[in-house]
Protein backbone atom coordinates (compact mmCIF):
# COMPACT_ATOMS: atom_id res chain seq x y z
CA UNK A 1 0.62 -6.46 36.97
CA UNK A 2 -0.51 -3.11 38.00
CA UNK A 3 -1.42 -3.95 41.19
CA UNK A 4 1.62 -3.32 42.96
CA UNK A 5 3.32 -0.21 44.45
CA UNK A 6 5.63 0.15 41.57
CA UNK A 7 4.07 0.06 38.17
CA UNK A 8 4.85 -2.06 35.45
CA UNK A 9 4.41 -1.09 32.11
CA UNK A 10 4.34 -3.56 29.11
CA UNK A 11 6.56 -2.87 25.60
CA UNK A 12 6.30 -3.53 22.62
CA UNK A 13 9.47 -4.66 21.54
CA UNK A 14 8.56 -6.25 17.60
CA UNK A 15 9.75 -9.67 16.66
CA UNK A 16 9.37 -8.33 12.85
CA UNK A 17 8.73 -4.94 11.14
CA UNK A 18 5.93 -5.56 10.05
CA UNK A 19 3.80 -1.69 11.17
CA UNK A 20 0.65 -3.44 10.94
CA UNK A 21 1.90 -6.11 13.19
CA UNK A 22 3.40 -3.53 15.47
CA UNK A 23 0.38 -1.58 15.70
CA UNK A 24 -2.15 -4.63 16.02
CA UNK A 25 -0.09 -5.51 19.43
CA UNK A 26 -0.44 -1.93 20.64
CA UNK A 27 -3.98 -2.41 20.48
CA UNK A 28 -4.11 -5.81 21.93
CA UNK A 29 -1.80 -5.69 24.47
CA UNK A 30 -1.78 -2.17 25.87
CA UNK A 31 1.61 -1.26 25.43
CA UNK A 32 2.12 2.32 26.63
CA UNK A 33 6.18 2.06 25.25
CA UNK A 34 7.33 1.01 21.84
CA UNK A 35 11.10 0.54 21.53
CA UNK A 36 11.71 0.75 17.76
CA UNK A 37 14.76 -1.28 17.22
CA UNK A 38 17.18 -0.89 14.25
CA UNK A 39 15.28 -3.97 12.46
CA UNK A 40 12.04 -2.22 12.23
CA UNK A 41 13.75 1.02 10.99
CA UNK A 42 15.62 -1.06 8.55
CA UNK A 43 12.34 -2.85 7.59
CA UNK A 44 10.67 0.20 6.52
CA UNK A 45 12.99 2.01 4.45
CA UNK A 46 11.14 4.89 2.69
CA UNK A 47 10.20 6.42 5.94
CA UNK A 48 12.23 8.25 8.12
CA UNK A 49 11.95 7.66 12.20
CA UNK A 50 9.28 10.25 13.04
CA UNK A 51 7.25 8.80 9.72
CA UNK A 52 7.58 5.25 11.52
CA UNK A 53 5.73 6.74 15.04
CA UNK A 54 3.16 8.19 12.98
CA UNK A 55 2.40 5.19 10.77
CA UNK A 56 2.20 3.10 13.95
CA UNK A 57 0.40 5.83 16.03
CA UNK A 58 -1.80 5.99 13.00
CA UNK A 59 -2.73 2.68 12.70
CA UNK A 60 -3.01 1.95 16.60
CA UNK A 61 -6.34 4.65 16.68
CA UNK A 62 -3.44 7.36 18.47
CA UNK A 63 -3.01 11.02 17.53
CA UNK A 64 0.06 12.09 15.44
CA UNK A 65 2.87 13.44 16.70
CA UNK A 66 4.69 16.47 15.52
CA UNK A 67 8.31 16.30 15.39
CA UNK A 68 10.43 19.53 15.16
């Protein structure tokens, strides 16, 4: 895929919200974007967005972001 003049980047966009499942496909698959839609936000209600990234960036072997 990358092997053209424009690159292509892979997302993530999860089929359930399911963080574990979320960041297992990160891992596999590369994904350098994550679009969090309102299902996965709505799946994981005791955390707040920037709780979400970090579980997932957490989980994927990423460093934590820090959200102002």
């Amino acid at each position: 895929m990358n092997r053209h003049e424009v690159t292509l980047y892979s997302q993530n966009n999860p089929a359930e919200p399911s963080l574990d499942e979320i960041a297992r496909a990160i891992v596999q698959y590369g994904h350098m974007h994550l679009h969090l839609t309102g299902h996965v936000r709505k799946g994981n209600p005791n955390l707040n967005f920037g709780e979400i990234v970090n579980t997932i960036r957490s989980k994927a072997g990423l460093p934590l972001l820090v959200f102002k």
